[in-house]
C-alpha atoms as a PDB file:
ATOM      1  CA  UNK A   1       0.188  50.828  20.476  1.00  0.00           C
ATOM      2  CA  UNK A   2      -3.357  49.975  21.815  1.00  0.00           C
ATOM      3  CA  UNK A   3      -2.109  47.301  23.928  1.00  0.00           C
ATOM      4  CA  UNK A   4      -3.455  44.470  21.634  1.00  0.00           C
ATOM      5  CA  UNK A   5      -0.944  41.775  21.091  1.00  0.00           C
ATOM      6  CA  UNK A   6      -1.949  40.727  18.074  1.00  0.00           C
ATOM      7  CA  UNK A   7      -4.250  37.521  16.903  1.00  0.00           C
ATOM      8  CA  UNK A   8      -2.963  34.639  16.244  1.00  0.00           C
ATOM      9  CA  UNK A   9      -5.022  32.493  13.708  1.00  0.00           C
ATOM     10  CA  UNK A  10      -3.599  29.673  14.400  1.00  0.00           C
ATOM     11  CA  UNK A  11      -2.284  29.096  18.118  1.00  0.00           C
ATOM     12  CA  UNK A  12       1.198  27.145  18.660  1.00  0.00           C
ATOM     13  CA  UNK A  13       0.779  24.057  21.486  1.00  0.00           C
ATOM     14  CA  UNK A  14       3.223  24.618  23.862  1.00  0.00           C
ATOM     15  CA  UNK A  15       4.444  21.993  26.166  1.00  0.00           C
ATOM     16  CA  UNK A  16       2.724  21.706  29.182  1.00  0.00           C
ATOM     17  CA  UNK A  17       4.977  22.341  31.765  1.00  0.00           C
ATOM     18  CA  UNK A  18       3.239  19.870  34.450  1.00  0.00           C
ATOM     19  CA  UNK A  19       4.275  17.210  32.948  1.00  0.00           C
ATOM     20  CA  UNK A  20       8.246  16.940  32.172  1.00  0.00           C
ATOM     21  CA  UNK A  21       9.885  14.652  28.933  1.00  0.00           C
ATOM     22  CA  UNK A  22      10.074  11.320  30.397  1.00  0.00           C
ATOM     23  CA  UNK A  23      13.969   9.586  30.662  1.00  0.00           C
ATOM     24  CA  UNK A  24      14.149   6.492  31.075  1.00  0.00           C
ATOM     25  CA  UNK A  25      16.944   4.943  33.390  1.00  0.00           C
ATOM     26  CA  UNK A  26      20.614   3.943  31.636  1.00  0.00           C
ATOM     27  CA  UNK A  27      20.308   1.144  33.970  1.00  0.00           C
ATOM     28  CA  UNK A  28      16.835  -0.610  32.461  1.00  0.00           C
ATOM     29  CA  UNK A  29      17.256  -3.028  29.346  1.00  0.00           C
ATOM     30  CA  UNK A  30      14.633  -2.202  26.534  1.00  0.00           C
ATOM     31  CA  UNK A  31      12.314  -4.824  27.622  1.00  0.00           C
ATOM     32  CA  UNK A  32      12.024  -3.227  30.892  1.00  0.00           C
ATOM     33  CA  UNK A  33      11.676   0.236  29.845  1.00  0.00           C
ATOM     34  CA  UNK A  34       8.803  -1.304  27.651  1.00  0.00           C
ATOM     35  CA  UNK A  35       7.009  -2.745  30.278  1.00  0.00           C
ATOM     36  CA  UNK A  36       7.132   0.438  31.739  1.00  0.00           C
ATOM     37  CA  UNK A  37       6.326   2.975  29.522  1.00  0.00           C
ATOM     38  CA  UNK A  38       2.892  -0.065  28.881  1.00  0.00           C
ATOM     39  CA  UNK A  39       2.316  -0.132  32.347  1.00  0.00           C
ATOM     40  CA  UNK A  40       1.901   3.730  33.082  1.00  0.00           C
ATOM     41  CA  UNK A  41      -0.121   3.994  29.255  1.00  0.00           C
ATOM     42  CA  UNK A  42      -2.918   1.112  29.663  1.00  0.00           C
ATOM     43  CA  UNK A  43      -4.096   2.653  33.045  1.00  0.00           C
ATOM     44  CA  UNK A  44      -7.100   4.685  32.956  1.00  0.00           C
ATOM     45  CA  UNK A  45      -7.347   6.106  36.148  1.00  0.00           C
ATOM     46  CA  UNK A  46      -4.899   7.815  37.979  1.00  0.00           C
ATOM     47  CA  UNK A  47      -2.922   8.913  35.798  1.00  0.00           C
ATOM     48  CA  UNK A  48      -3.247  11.921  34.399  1.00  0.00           C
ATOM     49  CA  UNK A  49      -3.806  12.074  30.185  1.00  0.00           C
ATOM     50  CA  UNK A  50      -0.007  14.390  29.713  1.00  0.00           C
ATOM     51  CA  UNK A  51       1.728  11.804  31.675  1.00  0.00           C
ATOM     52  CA  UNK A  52       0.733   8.716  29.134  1.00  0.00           C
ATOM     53  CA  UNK A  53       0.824  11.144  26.367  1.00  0.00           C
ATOM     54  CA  UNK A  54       4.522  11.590  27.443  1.00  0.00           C
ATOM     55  CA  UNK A  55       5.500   7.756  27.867  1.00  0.00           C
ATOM     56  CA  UNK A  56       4.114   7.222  24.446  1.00  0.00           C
ATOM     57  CA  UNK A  57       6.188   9.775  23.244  1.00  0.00           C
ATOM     58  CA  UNK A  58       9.092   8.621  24.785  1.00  0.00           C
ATOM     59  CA  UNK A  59       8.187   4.747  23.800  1.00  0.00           C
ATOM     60  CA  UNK A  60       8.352   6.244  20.203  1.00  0.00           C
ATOM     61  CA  UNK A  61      11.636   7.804  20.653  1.00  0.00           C
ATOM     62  CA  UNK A  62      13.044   4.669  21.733  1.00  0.00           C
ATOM     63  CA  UNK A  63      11.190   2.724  18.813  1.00  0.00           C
ATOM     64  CA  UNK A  64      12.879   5.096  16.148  1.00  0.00           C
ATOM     65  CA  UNK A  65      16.513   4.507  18.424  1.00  0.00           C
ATOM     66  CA  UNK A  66      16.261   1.245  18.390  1.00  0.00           C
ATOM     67  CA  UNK A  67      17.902  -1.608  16.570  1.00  0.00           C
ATOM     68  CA  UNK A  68      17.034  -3.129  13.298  1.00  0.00           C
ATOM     69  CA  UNK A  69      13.822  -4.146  11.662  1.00  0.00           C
ATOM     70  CA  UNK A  70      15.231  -7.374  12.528  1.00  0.00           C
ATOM     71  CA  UNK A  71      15.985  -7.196  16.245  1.00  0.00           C
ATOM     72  CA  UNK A  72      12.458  -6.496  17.044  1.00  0.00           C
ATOM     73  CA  UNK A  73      12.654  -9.565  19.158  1.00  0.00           C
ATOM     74  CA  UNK A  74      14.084  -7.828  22.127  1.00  0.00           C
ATOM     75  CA  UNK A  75      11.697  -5.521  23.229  1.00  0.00           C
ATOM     76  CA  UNK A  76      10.296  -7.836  25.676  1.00  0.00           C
ATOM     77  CA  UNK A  77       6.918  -8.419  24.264  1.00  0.00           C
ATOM     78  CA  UNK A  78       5.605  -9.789  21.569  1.00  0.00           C
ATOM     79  CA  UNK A  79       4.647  -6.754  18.689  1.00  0.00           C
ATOM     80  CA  UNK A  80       0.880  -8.416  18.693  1.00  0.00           C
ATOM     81  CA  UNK A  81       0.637  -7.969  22.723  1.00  0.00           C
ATOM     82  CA  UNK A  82       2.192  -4.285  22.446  1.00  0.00           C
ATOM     83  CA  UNK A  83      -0.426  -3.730  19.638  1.00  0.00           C
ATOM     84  CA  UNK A  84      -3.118  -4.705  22.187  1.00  0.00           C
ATOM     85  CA  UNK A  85      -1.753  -2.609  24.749  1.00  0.00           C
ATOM     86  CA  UNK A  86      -2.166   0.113  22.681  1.00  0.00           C
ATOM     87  CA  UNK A  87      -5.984  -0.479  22.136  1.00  0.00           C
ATOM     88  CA  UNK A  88      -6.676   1.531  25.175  1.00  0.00           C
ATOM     89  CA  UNK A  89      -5.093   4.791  24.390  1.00  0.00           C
ATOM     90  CA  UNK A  90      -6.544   4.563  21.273  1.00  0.00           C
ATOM     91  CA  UNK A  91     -10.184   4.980  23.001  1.00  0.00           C
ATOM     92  CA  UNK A  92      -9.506   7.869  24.914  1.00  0.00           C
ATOM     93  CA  UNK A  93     -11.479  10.815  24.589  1.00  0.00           C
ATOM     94  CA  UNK A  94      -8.404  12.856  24.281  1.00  0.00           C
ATOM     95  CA  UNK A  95      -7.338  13.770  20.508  1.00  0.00           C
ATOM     96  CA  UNK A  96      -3.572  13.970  21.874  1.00  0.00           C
ATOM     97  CA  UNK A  97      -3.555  10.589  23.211  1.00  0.00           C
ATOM     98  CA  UNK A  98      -5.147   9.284  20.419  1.00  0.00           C
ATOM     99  CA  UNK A  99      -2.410  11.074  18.069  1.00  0.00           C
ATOM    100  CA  UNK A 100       0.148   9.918  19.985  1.00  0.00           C
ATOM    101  CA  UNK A 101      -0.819   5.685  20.097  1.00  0.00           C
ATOM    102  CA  UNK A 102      -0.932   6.376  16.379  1.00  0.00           C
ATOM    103  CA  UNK A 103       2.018   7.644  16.063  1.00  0.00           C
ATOM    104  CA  UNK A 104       3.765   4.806  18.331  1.00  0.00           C
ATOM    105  CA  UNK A 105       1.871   2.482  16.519  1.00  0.00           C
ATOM    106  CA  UNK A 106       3.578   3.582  13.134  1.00  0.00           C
ATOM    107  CA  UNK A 107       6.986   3.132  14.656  1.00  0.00           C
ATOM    108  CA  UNK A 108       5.975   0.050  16.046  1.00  0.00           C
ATOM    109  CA  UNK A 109       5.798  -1.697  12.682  1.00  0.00           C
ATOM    110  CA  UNK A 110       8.449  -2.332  10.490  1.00  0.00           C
ATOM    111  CA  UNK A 111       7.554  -5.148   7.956  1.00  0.00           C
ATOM    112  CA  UNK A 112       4.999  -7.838   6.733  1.00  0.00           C
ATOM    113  CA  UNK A 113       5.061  -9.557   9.834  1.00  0.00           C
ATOM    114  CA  UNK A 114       3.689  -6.591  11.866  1.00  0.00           C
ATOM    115  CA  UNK A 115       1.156  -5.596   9.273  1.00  0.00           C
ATOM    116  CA  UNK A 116      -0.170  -8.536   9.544  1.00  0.00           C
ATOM    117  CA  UNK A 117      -0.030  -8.861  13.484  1.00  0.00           C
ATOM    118  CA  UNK A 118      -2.329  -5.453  13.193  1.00  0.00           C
ATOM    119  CA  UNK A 119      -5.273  -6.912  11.186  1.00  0.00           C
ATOM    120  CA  UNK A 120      -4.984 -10.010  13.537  1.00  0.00           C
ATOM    121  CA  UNK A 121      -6.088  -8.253  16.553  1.00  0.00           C
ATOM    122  CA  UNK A 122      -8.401  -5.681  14.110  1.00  0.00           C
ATOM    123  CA  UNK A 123      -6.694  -2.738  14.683  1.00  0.00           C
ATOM    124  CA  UNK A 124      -6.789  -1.734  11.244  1.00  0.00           C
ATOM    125  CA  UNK A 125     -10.470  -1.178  11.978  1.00  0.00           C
ATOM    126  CA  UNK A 126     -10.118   1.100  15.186  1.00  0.00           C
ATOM    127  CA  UNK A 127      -7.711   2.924  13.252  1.00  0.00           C
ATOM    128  CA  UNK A 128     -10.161   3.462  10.546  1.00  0.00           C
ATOM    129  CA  UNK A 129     -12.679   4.954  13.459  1.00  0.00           C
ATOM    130  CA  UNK A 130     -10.290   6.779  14.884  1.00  0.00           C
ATOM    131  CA  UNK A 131      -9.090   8.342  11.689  1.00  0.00           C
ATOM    132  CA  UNK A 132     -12.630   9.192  11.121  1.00  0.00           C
ATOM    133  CA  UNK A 133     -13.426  10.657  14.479  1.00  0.00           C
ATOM    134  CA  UNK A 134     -10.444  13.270  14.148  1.00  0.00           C
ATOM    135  CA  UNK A 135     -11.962  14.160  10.630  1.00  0.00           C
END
């Protein structure tokens, strides 16, 4: 009637459409798309803060796809050098690509074993600061 569209109070986050949902090749074991998806997240410049947001989305997809609690053994890496891979996104200054190591790194554990591997490399306590910092 007046032309105003109306307020919304709360905004929806759309995709972004630069950046496209990340497939991984059929070809590529798990281990390999791993490395991958590790490689593109723990660089810091150069690549842009959507793109790692979307290979940590897509490591988290294949996290809740994959095997097992048991079978964790094949993902290439050990869970306590993933776990320090995912340090760095965990320092960004972007809350999306803090939310999304996070959220990895609450697929990433499945038992005792990998509760443990987290306070070994005190990532309880960045997770604590981080919690805080979004509060």
């Amino acid at each position: 009637m007046y032309g105003f569209k109306g307020y919304r109070r709360f905004p929806r986050r759309g995709k972004s459409s630069a950046v496209d949902e990340i497939v991984f090749d059929d070809d590529k074991s798990t281990a390999e798309r791993v490395l991958e998806v590790l490689g593109t997240v723990c660089l810091n410049s150069g690549t842009p803060v959507e793109k790692r947001t979307s290979y940590l989305t897509a490591f988290t997809k294949l996290l809740s796809t994959h095997s097992p609690p048991a079978q964790t053994a094949d993902l290439g890496l050990r869970i306590k050098e993933i776990l320090l891979c995912l340090r760095i996104p965990l320092l960004s200054e972007s809350a999306d690509l803090r939310s999304s190591a996070l959220r990895t790194i609450r697929y990433l554990i499945k038992n005792n074993q990998d509760v443990v591997s987290v306070i070994s490399v005190n990532l309880h306590l960045l997770i604590v600061r981080i919690i805080d910092l979004d509060s």
